[in-house]
PDB file of N, CA and C in Angstrom:
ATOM      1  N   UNK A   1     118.896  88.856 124.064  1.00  0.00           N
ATOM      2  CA  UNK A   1     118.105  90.062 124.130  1.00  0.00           C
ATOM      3  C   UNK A   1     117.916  90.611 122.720  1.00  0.00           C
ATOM      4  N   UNK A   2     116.269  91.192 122.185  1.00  0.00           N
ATOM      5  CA  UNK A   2     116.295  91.440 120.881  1.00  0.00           C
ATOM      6  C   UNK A   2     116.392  93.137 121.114  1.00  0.00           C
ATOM      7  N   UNK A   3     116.992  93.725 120.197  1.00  0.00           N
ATOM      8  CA  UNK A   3     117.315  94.831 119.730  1.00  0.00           C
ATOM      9  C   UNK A   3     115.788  95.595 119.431  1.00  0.00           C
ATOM     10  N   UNK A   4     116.142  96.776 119.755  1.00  0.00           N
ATOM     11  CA  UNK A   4     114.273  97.687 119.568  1.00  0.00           C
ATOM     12  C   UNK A   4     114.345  97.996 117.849  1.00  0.00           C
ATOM     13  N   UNK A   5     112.607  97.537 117.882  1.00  0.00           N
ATOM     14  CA  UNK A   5     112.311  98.403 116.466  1.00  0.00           C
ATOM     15  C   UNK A   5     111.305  99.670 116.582  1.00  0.00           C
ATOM     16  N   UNK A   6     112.317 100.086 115.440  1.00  0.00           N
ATOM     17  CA  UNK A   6     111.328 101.441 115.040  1.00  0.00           C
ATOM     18  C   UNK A   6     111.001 101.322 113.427  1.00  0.00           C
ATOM     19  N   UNK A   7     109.594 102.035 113.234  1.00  0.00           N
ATOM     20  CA  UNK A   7     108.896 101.993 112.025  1.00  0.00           C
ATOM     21  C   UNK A   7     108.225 103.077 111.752  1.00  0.00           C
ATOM     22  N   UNK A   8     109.137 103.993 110.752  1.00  0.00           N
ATOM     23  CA  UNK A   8     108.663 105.087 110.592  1.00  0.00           C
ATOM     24  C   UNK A   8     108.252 105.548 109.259  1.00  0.00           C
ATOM     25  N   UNK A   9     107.682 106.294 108.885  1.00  0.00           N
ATOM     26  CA  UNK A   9     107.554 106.543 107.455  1.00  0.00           C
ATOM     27  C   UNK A   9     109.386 106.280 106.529  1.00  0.00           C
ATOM     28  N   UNK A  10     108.998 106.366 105.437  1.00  0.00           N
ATOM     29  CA  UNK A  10     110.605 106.806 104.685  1.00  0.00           C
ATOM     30  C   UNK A  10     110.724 107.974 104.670  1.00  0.00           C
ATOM     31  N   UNK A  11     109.723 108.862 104.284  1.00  0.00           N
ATOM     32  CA  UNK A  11     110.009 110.233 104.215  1.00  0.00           C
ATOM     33  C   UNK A  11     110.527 110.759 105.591  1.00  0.00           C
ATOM     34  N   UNK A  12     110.632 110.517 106.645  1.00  0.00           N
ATOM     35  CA  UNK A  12     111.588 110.729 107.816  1.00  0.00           C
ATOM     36  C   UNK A  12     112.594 110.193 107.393  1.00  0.00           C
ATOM     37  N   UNK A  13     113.811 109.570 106.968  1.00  0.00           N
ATOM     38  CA  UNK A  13     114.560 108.630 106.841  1.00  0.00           C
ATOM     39  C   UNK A  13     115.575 110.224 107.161  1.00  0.00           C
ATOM     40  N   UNK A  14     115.734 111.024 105.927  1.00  0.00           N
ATOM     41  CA  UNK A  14     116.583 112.418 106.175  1.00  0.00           C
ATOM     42  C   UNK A  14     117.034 112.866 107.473  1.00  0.00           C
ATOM     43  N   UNK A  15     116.283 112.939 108.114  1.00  0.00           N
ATOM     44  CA  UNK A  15     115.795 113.573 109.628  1.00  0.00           C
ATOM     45  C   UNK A  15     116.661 112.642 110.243  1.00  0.00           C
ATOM     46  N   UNK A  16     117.369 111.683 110.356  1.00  0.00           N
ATOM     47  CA  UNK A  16     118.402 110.705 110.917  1.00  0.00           C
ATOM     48  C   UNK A  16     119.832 110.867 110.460  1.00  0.00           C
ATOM     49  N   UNK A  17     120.877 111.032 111.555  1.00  0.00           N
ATOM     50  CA  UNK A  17     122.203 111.316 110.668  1.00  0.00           C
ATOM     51  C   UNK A  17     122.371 110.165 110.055  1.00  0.00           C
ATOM     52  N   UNK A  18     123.689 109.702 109.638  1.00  0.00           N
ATOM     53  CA  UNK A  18     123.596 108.612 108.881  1.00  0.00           C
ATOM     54  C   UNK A  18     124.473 107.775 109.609  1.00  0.00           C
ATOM     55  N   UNK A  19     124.372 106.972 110.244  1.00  0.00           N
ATOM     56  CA  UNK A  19     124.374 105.429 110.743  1.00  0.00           C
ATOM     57  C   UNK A  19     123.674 105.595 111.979  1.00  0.00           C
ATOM     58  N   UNK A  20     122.905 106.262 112.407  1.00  0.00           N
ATOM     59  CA  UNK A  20     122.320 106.813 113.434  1.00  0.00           C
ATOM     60  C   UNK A  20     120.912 105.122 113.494  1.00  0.00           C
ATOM     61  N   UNK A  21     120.506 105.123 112.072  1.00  0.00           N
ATOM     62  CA  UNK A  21     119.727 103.912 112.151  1.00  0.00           C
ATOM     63  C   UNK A  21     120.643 102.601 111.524  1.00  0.00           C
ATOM     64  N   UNK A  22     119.997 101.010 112.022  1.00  0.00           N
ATOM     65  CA  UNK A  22     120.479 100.228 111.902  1.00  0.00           C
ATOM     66  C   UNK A  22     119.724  99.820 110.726  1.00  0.00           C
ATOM     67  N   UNK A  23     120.020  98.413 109.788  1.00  0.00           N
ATOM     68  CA  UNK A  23     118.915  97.701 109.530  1.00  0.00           C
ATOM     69  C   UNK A  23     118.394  98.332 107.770  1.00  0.00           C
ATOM     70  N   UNK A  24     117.679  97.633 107.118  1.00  0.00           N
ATOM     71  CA  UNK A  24     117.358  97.613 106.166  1.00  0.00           C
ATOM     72  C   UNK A  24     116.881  99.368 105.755  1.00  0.00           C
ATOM     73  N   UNK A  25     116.677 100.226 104.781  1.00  0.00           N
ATOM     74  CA  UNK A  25     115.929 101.312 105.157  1.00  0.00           C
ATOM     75  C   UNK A  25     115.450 101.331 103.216  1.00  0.00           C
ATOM     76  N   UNK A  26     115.598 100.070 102.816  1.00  0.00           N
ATOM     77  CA  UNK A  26     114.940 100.391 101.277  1.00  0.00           C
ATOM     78  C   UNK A  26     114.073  99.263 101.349  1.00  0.00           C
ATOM     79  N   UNK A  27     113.723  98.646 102.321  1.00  0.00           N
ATOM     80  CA  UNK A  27     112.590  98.167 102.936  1.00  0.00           C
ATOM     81  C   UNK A  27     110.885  98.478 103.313  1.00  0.00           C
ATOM     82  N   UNK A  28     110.043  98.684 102.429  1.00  0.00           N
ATOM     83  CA  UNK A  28     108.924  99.373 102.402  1.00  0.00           C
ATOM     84  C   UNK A  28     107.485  98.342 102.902  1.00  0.00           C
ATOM     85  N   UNK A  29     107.071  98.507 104.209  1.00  0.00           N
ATOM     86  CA  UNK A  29     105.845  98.037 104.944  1.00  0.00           C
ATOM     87  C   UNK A  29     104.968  98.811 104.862  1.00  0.00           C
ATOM     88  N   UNK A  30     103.878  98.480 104.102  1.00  0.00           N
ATOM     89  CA  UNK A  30     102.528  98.776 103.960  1.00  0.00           C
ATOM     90  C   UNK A  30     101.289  98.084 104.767  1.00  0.00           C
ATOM     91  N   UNK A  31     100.815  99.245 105.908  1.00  0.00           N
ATOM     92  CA  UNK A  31      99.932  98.729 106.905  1.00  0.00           C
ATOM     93  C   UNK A  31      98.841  98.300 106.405  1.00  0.00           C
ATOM     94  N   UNK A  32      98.203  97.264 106.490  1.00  0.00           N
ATOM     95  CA  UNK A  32      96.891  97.022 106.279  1.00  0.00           C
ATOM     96  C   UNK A  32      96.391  97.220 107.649  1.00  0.00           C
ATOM     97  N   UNK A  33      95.174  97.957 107.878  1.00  0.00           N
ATOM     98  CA  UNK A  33      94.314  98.389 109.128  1.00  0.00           C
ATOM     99  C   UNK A  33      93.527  97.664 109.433  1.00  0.00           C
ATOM    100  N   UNK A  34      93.000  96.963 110.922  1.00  0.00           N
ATOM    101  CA  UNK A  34      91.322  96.308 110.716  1.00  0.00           C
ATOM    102  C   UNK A  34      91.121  97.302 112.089  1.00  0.00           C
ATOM    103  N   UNK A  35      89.589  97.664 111.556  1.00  0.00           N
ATOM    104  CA  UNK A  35      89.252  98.544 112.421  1.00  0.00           C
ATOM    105  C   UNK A  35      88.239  97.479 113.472  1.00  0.00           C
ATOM    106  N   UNK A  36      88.721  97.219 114.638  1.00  0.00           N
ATOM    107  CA  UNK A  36      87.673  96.861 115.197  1.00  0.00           C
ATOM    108  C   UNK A  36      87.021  97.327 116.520  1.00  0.00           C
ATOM    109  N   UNK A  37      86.892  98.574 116.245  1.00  0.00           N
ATOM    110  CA  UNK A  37      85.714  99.401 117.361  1.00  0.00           C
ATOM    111  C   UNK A  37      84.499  98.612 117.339  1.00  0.00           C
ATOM    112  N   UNK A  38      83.823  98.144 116.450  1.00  0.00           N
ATOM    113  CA  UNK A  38      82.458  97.830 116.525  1.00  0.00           C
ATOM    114  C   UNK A  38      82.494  96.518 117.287  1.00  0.00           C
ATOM    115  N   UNK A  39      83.333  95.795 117.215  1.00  0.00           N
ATOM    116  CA  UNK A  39      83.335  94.278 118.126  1.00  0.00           C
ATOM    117  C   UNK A  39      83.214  94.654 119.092  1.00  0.00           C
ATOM    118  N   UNK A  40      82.616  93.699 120.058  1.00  0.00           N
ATOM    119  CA  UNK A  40      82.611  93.395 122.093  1.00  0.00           C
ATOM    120  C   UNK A  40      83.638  93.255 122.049  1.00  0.00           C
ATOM    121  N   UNK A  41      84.042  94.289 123.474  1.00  0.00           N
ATOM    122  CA  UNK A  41      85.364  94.398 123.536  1.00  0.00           C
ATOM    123  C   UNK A  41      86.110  92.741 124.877  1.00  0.00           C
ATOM    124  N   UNK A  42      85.545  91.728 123.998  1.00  0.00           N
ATOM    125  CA  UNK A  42      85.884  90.334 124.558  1.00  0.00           C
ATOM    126  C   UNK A  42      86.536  89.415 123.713  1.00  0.00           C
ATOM    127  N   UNK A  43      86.530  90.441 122.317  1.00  0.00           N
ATOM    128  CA  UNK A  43      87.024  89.403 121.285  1.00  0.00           C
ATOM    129  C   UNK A  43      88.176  89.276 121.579  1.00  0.00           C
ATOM    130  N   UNK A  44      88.808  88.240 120.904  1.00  0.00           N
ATOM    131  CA  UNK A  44      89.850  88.179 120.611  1.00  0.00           C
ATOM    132  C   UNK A  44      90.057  86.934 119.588  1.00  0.00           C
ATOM    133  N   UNK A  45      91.869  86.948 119.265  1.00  0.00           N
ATOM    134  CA  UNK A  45      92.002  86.368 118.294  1.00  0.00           C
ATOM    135  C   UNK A  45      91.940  86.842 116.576  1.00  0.00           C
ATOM    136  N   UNK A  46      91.936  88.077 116.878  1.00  0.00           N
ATOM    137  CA  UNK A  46      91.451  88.809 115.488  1.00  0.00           C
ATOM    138  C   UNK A  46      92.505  89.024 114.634  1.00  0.00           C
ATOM    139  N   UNK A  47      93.947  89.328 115.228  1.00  0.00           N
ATOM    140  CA  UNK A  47      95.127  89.667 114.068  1.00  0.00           C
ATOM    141  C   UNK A  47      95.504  88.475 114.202  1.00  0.00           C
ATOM    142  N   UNK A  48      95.338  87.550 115.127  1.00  0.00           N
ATOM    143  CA  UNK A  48      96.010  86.122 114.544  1.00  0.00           C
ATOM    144  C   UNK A  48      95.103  85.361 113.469  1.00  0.00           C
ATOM    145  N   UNK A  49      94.119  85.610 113.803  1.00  0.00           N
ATOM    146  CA  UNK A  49      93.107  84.940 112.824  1.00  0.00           C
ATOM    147  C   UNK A  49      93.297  85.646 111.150  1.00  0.00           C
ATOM    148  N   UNK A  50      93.834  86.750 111.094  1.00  0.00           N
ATOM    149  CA  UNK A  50      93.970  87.785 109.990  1.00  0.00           C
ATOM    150  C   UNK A  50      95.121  87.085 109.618  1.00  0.00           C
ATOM    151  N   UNK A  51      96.405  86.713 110.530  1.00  0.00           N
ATOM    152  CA  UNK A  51      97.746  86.274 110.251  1.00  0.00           C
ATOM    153  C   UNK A  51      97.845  84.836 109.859  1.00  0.00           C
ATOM    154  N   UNK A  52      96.721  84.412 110.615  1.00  0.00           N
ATOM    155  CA  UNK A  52      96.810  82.710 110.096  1.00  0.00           C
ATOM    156  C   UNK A  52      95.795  82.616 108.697  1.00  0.00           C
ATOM    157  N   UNK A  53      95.127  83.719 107.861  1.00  0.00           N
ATOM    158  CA  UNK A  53      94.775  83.575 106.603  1.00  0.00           C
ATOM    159  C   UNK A  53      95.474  84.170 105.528  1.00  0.00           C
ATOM    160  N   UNK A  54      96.343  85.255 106.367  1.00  0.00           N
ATOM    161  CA  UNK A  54      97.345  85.593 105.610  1.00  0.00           C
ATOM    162  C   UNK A  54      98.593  84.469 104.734  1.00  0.00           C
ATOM    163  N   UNK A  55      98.827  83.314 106.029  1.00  0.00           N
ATOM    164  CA  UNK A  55      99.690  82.596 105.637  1.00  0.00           C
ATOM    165  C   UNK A  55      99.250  81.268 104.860  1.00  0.00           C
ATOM    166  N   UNK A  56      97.870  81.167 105.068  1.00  0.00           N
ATOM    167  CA  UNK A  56      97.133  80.004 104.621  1.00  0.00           C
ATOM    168  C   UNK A  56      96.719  80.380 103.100  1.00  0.00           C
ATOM    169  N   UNK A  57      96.377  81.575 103.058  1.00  0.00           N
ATOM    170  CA  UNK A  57      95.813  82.398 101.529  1.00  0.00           C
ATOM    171  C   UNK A  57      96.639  82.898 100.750  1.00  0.00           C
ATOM    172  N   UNK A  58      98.213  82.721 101.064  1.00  0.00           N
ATOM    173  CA  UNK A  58      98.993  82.956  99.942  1.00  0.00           C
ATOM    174  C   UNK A  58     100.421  82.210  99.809  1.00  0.00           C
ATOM    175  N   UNK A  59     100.147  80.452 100.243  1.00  0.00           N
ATOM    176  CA  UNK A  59     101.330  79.271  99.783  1.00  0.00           C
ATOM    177  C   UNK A  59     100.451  78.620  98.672  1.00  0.00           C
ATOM    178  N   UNK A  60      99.584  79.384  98.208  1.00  0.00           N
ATOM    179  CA  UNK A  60      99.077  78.279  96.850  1.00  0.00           C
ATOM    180  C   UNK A  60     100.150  77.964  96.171  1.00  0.00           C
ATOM    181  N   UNK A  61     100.419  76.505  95.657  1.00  0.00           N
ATOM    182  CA  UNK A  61     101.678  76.058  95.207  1.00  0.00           C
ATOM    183  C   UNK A  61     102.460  75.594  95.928  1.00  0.00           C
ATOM    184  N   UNK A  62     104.001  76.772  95.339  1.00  0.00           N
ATOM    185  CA  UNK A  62     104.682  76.540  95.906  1.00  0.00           C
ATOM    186  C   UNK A  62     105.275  78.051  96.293  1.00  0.00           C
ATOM    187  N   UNK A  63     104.474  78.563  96.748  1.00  0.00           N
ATOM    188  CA  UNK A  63     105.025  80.128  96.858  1.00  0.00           C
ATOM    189  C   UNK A  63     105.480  80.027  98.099  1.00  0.00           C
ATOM    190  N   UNK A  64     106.052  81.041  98.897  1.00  0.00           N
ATOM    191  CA  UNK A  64     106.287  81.515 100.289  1.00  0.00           C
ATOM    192  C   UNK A  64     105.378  82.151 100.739  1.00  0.00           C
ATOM    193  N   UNK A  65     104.716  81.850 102.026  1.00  0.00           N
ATOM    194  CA  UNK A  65     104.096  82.842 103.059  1.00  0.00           C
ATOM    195  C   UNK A  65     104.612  84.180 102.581  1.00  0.00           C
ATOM    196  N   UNK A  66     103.328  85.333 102.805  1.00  0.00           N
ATOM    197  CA  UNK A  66     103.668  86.465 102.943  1.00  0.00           C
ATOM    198  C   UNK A  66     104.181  87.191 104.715  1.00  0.00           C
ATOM    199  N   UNK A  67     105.542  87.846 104.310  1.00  0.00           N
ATOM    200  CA  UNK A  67     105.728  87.942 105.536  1.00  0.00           C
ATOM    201  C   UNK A  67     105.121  88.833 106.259  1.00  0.00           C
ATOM    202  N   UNK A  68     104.772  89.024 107.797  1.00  0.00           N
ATOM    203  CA  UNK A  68     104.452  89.990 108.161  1.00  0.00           C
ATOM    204  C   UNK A  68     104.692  90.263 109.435  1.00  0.00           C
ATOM    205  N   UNK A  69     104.150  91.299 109.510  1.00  0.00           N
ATOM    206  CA  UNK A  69     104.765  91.760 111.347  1.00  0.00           C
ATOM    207  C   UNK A  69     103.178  92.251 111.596  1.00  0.00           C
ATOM    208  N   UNK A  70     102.595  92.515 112.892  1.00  0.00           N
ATOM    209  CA  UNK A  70     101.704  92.659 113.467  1.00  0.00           C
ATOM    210  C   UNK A  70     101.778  93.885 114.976  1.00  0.00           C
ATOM    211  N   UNK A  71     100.615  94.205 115.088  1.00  0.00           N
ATOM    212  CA  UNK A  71     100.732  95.099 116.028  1.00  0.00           C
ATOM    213  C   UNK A  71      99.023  95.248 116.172  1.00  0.00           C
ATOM    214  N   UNK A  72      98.397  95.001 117.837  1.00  0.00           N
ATOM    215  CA  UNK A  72      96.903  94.850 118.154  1.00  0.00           C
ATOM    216  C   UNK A  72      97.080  95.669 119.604  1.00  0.00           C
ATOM    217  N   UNK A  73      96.048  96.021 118.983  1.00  0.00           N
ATOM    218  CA  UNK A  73      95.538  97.169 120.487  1.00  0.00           C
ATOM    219  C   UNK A  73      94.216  96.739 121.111  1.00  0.00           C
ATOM    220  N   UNK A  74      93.643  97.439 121.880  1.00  0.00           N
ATOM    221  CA  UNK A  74      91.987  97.035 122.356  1.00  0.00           C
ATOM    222  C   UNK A  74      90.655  97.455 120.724  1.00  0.00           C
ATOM    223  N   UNK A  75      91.064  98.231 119.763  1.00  0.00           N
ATOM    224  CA  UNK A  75      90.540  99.312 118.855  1.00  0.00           C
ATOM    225  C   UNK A  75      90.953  98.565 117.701  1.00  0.00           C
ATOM    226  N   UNK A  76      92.145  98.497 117.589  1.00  0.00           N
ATOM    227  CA  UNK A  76      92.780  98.763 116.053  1.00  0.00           C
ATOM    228  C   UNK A  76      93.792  97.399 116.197  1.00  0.00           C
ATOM    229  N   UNK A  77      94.167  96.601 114.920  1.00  0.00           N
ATOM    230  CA  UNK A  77      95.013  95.752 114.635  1.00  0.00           C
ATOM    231  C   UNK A  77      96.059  96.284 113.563  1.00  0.00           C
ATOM    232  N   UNK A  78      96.639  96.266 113.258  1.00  0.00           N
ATOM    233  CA  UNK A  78      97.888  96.638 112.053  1.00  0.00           C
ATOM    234  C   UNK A  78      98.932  95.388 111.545  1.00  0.00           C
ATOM    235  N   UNK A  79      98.746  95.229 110.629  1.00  0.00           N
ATOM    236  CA  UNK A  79      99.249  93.776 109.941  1.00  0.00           C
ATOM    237  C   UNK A  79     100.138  94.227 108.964  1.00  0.00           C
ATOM    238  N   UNK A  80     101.632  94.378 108.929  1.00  0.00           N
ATOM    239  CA  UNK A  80     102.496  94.650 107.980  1.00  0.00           C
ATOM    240  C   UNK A  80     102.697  94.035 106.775  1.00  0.00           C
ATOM    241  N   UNK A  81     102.828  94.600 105.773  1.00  0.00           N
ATOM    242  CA  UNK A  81     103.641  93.411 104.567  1.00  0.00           C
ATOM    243  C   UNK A  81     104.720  94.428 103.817  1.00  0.00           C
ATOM    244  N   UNK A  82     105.122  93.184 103.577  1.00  0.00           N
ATOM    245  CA  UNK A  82     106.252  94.357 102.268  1.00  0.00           C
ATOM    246  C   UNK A  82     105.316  95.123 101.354  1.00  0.00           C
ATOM    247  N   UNK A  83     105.575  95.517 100.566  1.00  0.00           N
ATOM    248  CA  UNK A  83     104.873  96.591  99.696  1.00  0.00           C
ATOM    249  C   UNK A  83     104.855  95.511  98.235  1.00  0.00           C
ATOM    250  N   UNK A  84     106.028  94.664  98.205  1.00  0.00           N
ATOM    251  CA  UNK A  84     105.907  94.054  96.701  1.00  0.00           C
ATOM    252  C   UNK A  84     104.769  92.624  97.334  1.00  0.00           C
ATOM    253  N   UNK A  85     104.452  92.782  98.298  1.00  0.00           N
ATOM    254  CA  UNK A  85     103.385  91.509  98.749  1.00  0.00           C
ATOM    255  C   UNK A  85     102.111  91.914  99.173  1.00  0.00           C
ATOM    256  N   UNK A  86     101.683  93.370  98.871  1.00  0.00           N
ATOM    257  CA  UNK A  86     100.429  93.559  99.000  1.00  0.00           C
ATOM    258  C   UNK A  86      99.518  93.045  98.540  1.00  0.00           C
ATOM    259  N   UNK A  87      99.460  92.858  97.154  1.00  0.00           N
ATOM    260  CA  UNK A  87      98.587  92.293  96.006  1.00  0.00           C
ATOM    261  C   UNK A  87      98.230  91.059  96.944  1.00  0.00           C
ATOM    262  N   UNK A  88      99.304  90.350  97.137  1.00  0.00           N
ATOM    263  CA  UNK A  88      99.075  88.622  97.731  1.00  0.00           C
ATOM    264  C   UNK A  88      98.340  88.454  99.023  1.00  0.00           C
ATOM    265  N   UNK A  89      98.878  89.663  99.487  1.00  0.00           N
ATOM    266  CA  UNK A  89      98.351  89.555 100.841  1.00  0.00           C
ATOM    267  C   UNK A  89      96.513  90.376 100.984  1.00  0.00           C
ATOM    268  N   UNK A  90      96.496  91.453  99.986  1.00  0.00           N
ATOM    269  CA  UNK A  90      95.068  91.816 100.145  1.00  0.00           C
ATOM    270  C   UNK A  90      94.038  90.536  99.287  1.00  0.00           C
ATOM    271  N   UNK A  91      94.580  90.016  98.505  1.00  0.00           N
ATOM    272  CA  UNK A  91      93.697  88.641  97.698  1.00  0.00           C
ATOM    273  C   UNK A  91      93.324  87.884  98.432  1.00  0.00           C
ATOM    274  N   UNK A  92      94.364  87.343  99.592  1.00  0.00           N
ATOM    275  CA  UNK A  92      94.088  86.392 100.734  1.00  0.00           C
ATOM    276  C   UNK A  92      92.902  86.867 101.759  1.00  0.00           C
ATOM    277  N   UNK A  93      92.987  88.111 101.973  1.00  0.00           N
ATOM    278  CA  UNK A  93      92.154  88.546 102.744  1.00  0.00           C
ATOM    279  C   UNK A  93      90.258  89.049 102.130  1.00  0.00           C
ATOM    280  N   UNK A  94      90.930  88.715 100.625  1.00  0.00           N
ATOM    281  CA  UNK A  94      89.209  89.172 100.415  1.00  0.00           C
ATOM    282  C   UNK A  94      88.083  88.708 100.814  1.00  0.00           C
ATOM    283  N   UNK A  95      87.073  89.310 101.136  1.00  0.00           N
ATOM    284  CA  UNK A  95      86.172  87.795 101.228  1.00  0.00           C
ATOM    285  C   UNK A  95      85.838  88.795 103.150  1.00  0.00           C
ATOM    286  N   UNK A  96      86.707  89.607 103.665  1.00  0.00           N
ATOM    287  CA  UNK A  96      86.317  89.654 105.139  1.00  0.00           C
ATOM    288  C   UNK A  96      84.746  90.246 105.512  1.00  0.00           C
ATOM    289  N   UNK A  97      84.421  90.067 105.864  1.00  0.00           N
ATOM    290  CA  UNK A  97      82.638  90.218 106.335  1.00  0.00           C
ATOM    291  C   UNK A  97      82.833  91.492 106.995  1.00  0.00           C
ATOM    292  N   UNK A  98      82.254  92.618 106.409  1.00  0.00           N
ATOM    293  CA  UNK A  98      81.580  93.926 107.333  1.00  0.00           C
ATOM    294  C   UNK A  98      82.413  95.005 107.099  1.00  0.00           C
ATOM    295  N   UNK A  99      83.148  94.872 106.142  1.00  0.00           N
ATOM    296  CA  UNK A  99      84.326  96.000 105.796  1.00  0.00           C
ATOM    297  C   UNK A  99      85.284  96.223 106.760  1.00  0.00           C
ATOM    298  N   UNK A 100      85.802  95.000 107.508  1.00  0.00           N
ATOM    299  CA  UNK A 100      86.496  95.554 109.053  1.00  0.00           C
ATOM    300  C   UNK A 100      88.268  95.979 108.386  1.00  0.00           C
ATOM    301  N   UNK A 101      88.660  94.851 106.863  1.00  0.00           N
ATOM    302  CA  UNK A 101      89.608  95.031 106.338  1.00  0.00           C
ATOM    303  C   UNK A 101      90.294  96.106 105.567  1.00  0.00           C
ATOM    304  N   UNK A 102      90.813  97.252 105.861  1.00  0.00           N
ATOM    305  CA  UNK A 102      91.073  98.682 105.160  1.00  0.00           C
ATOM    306  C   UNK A 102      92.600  98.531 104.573  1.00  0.00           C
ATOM    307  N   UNK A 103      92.924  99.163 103.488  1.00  0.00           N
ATOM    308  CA  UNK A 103      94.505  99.125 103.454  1.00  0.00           C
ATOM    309  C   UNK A 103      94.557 101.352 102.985  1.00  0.00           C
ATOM    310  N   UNK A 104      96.127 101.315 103.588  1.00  0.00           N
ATOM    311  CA  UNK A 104      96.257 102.633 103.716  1.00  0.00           C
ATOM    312  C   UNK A 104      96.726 103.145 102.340  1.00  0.00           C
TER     313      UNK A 104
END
């Protein structure tokens, strides 16, 4: 059985007594957004397709995949990265057609 996550800003971090949370907390995920209201709502495949260029657009070499975590709704997709893998991870993604790719 996996253990629940929560993902909250840092600036909440205070607001928690202290061992109250588990787990990394100098750990910083920066959402990249794709907005996709404007698609038929039949698509699919859209944060995997985002996740499988994520991982394809940044092993040039011999680097590591950028890691990420994901989260898709009917509206909105949310694609995590660390914060020191943004650069890698928004480069991979340039290039997306129609401005659907936003970072926060």
């Amino acid at each position: 059985m996996e253990s629940a996550t929560l993902l909250l800003d840092h600036t909440l971090l205070p607001n928690f007594a202290e061992g109250t949370l588990l787990g990394a907390k100098d750990e910083f995920l920066t959402p990249i957004t794709l907005d996709l209201r404007t698609l038929p709502m039949e698509s699919t495949g859209i944060v995997c397709g985002v996740a499988g260029r994520l991982v394809g657009g940044t092993t040039a070499g011999l680097q590591d995949a950028v890691e990420m975590s994901y989260l898709s709704t009917a509206r909105a997709g949310t694609v995590m990265v660390a914060e020191d893998a943004l650069e890698r991870a928004l480069d991979a993604l340039r290039g997306a057609e129609d401005g659907v790719v936003s970072s926060f």
